[in-house]
C-alpha atoms as a PDB file:
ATOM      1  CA  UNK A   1      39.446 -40.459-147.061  1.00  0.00           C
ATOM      2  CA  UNK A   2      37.692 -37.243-148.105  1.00  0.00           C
ATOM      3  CA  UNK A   3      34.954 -39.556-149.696  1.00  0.00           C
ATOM      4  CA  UNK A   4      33.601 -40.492-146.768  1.00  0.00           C
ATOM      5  CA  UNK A   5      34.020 -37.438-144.841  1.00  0.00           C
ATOM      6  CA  UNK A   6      36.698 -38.300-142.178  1.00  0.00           C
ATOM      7  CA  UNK A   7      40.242 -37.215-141.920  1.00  0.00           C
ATOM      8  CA  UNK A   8      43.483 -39.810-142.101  1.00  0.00           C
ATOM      9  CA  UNK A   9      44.368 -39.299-138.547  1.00  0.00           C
ATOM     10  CA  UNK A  10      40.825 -40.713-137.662  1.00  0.00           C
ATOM     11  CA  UNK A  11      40.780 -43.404-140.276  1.00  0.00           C
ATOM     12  CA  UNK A  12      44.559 -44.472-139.085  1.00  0.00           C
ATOM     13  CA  UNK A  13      42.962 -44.369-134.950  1.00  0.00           C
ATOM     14  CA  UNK A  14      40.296 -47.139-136.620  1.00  0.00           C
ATOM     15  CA  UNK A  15      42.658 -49.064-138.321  1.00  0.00           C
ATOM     16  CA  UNK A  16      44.750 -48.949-134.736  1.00  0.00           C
ATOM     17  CA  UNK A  17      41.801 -49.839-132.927  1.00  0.00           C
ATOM     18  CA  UNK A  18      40.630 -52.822-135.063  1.00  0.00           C
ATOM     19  CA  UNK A  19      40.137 -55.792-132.854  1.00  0.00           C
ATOM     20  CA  UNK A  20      40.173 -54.528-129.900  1.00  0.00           C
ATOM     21  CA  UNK A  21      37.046 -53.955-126.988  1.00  0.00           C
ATOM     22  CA  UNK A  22      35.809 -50.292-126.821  1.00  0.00           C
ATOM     23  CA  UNK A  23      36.894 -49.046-123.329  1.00  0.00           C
ATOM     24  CA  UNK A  24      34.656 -46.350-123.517  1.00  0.00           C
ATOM     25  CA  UNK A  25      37.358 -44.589-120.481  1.00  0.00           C
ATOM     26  CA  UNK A  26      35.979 -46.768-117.924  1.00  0.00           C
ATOM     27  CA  UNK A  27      37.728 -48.638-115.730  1.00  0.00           C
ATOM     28  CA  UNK A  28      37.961 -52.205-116.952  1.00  0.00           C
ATOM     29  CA  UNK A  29      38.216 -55.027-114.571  1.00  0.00           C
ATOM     30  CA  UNK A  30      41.962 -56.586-114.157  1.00  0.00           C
ATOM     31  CA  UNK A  31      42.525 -60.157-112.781  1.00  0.00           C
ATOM     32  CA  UNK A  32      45.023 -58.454-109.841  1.00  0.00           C
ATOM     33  CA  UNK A  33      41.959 -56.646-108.857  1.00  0.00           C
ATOM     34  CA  UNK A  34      39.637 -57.993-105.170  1.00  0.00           C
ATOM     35  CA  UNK A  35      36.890 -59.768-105.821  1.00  0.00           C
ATOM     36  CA  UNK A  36      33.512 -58.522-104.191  1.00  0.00           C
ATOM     37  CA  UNK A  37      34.291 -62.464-101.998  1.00  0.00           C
ATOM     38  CA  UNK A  38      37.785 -60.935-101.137  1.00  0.00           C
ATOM     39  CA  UNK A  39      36.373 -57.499-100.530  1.00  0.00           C
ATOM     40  CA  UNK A  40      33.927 -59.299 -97.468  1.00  0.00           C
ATOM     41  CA  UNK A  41      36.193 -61.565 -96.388  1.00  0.00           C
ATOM     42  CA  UNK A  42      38.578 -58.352 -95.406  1.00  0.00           C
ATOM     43  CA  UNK A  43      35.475 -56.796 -93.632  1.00  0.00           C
ATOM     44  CA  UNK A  44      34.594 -60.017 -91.836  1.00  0.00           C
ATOM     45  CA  UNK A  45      38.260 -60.030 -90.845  1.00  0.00           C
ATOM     46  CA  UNK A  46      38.503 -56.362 -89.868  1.00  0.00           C
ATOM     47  CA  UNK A  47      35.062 -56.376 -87.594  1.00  0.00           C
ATOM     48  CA  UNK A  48      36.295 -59.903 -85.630  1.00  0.00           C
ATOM     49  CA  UNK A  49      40.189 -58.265 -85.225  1.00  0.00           C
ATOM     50  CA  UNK A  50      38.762 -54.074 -84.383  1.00  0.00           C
ATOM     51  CA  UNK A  51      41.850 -53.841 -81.998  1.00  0.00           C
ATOM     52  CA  UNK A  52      44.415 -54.226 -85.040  1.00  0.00           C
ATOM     53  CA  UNK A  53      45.950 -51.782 -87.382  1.00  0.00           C
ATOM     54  CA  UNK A  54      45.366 -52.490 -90.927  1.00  0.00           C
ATOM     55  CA  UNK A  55      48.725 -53.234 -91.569  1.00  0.00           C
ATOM     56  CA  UNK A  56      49.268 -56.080 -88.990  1.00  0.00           C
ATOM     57  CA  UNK A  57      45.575 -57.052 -90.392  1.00  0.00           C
ATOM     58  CA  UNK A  58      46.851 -58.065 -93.581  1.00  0.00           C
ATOM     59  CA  UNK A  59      49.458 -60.222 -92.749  1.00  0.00           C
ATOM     60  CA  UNK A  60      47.628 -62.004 -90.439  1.00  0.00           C
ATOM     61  CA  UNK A  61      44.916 -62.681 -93.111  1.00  0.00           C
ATOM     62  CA  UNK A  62      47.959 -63.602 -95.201  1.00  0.00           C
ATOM     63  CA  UNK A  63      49.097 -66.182 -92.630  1.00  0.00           C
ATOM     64  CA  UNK A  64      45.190 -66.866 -91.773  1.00  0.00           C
ATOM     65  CA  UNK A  65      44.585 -67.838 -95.715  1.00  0.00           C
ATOM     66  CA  UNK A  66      41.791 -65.245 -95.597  1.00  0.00           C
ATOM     67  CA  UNK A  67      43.099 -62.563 -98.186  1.00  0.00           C
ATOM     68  CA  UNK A  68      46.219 -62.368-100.280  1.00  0.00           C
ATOM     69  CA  UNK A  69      46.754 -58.108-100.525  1.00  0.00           C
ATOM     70  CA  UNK A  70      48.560 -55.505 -99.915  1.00  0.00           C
ATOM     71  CA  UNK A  71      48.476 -53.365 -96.850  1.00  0.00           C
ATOM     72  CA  UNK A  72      47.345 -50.749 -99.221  1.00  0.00           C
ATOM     73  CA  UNK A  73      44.545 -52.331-100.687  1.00  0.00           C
ATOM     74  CA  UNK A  74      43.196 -53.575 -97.016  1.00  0.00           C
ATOM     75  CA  UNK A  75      43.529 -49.541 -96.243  1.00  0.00           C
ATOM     76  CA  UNK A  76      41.395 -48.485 -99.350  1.00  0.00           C
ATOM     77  CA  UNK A  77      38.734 -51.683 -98.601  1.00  0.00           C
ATOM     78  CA  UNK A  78      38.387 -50.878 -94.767  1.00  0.00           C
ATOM     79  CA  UNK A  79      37.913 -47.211 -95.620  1.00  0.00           C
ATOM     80  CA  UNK A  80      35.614 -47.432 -98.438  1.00  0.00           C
ATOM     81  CA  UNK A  81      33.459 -49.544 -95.501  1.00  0.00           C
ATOM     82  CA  UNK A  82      34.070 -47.397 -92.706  1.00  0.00           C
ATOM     83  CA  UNK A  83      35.337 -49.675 -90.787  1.00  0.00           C
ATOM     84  CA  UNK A  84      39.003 -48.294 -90.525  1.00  0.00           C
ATOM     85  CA  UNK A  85      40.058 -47.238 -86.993  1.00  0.00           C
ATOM     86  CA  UNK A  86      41.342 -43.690 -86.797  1.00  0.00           C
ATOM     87  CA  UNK A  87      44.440 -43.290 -84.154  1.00  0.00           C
ATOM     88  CA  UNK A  88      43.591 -43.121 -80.942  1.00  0.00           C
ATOM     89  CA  UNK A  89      43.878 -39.494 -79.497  1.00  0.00           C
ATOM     90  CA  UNK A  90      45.677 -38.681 -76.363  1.00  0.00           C
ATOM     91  CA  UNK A  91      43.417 -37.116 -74.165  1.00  0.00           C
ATOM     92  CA  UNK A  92      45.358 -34.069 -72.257  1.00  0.00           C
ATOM     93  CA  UNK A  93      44.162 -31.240 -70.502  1.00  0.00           C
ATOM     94  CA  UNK A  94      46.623 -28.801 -72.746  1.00  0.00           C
ATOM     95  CA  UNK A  95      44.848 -26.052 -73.745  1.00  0.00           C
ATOM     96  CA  UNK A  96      42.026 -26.165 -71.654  1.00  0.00           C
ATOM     97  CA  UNK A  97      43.581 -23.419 -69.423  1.00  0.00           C
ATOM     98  CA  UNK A  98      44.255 -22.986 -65.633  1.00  0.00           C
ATOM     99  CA  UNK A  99      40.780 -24.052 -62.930  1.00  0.00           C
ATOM    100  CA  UNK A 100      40.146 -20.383 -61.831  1.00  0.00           C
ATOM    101  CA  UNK A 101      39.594 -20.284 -58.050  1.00  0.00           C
ATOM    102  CA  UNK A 102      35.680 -19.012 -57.584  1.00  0.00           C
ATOM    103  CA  UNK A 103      35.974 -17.023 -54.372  1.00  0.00           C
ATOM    104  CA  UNK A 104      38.955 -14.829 -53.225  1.00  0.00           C
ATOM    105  CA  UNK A 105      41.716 -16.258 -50.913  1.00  0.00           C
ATOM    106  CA  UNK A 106      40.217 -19.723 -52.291  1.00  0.00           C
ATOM    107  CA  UNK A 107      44.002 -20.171 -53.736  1.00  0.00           C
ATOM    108  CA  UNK A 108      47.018 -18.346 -53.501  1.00  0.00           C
ATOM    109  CA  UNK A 109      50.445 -18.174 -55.441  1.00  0.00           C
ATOM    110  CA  UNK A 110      53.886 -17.371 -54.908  1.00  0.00           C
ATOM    111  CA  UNK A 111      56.117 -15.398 -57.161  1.00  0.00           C
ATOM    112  CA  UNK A 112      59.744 -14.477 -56.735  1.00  0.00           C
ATOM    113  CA  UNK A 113      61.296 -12.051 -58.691  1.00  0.00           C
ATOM    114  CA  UNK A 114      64.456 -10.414 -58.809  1.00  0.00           C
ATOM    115  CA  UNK A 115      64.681  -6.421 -58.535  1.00  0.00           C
ATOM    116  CA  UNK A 116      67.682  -4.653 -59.328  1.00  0.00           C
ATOM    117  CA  UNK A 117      67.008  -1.348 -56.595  1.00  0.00           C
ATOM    118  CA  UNK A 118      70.681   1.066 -57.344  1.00  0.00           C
ATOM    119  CA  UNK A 119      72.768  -2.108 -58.546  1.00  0.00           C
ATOM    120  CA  UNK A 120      72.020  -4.361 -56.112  1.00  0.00           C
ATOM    121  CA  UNK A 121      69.771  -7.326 -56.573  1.00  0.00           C
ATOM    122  CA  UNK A 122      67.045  -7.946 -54.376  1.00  0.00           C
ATOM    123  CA  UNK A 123      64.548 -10.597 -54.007  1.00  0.00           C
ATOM    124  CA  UNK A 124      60.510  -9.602 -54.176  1.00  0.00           C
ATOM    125  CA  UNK A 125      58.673 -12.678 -52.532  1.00  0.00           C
ATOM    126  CA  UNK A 126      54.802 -11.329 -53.637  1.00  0.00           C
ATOM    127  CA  UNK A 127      51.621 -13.887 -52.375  1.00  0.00           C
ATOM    128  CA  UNK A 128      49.122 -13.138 -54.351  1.00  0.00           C
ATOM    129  CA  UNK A 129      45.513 -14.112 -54.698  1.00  0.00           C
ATOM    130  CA  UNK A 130      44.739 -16.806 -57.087  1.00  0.00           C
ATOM    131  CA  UNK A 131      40.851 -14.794 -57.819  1.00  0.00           C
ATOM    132  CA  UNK A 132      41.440 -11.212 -58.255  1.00  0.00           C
ATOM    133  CA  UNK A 133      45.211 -11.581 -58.253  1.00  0.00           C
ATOM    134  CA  UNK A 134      45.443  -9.640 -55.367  1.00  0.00           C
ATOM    135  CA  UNK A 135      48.767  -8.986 -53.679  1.00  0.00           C
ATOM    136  CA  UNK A 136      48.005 -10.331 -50.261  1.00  0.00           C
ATOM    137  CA  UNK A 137      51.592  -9.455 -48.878  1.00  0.00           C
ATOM    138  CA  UNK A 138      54.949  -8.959 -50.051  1.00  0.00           C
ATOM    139  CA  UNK A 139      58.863  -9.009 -48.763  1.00  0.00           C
ATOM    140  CA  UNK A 140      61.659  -7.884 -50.273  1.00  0.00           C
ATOM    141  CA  UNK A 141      65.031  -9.631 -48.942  1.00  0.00           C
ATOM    142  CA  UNK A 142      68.379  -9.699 -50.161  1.00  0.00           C
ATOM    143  CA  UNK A 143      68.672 -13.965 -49.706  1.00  0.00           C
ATOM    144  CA  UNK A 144      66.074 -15.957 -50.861  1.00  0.00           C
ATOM    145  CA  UNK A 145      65.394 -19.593 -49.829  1.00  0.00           C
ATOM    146  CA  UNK A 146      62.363 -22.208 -48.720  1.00  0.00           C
ATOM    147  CA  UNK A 147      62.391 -21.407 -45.204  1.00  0.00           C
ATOM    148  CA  UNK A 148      62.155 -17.760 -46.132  1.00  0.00           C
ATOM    149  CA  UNK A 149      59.222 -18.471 -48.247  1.00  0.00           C
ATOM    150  CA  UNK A 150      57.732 -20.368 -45.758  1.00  0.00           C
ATOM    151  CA  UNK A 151      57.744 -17.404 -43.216  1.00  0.00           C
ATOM    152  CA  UNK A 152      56.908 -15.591 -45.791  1.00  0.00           C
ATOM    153  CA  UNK A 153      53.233 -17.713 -46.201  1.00  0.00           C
ATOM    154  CA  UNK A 154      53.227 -17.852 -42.254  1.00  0.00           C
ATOM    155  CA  UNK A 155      52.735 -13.823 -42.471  1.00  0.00           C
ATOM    156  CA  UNK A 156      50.452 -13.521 -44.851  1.00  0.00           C
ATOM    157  CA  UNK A 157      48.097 -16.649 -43.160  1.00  0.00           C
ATOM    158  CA  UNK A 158      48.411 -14.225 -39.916  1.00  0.00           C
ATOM    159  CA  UNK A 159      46.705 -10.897 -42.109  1.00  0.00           C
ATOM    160  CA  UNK A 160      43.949 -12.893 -43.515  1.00  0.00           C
ATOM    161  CA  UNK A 161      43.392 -15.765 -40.110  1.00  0.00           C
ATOM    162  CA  UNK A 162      39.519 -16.488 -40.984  1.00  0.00           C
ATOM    163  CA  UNK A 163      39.894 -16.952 -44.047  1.00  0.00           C
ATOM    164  CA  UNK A 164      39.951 -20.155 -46.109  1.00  0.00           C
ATOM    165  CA  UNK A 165      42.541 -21.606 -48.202  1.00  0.00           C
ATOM    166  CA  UNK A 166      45.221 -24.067 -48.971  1.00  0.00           C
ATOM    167  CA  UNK A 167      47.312 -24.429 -45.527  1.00  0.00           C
ATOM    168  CA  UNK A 168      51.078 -23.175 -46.008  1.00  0.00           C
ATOM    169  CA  UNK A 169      52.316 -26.657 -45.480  1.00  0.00           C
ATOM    170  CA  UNK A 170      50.097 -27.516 -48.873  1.00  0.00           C
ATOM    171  CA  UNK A 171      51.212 -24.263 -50.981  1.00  0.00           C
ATOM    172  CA  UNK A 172      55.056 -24.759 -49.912  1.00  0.00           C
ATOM    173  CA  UNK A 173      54.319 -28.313 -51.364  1.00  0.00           C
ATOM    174  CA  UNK A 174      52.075 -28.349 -54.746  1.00  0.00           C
ATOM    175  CA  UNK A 175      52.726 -24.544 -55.573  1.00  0.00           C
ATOM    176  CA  UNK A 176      56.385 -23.995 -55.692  1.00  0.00           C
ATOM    177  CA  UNK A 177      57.595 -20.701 -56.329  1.00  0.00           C
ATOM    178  CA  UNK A 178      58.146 -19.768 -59.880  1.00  0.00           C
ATOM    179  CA  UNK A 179      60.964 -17.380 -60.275  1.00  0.00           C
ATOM    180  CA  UNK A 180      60.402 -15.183 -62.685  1.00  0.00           C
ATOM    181  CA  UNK A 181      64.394 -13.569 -63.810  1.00  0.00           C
ATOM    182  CA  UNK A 182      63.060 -10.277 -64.803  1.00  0.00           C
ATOM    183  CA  UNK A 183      65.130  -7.570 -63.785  1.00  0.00           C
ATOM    184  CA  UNK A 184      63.656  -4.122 -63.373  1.00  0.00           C
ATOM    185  CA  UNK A 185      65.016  -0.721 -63.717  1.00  0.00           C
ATOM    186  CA  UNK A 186      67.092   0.723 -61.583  1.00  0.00           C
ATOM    187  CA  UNK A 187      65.758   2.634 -58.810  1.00  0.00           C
ATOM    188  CA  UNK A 188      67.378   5.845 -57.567  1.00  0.00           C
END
């Protein structure tokens, strides 16, 4: 073909190519492929049935006679229209951090921890101030158990009598000591 100035792979691509519609790389329509009807008959479906999943939409378009599709294709139509529902998020309050109290002796804590004082283990029952984190007393005891606590709370409500916070009865309830297992170095 050097007469007319192409090579013989290009020549043979014609001669391959004879006959058929140039494609030009577009997308060319397919007779599987939703119909612009089809396309807002899903939308009409999906804005009456919000509350559905697209999923469960398309087979109750299926059983409805609205749409014959797949689940995928009711995904990419409801999408494409915005009309696809996102999940649902759980609302929780993780991460949002602990309510600090605003005033001192507003809250208090209690925190037992263990102390190892010589080899023996001890019990430090610390009440502490829920604002500045103030120690507002502290016990150590060799047993430890609720009514100690609670005596515990009862002393420290007779240092600080005017001032206002949860009642002992309250803390012994919603705050229940934490015990933190950390052992400390012996002291001699």
């Amino acid at each position: 073909m050097p007469w007319i100035g192409i090579g013989r792979s290009k020549y043979q691509d014609w001669v391959t190519r004879f006959g058929k519609v140039n494609e030009h790389n577009a997308w060319v329509p397919r007779d599987h492929w939703l119909t612009d009807d089809e396309i807002a008959r899903i939308c009409n479906f999906a804005r009456s049935h919000h509350d559905e999943g697209y999923r469960r939409m398309t087979f109750m378009m299926l059983d409805a006679d609205v749409v014959a599709c797949s689940p995928s294709s009711v995904y990419r139509v409801l999408k494409k229209a915005g009309l696809l529902a996102g999940q649902t998020p759980n609302v929780t309050k993780k991460g949002a951090g602990f309510v600090q109290p605003l005033k001192p002796h507003q809250e208090w804590h209690v925190d037992i921890s263990y102390l190892n004082i010589a080899g023996t283990f001890y019990f430090l029952c610390s009440v502490l101030d829920g604002y500045g984190r103030f120690i507002v007393h502290w016990e150590i005891r060799e047993n430890m158990g609720e009514g100690v606590v609670e005596t515990i709370l009862q002393r420290a409500n007779e240092l600080y009598p005017n001032e206002r916070h949860a009642s002992s009865a309250t803390m012994a309830r919603s705050s229940s000591p934490r015990i933190s297992r950390s052992s400390f170095a012996s002291w001699a």
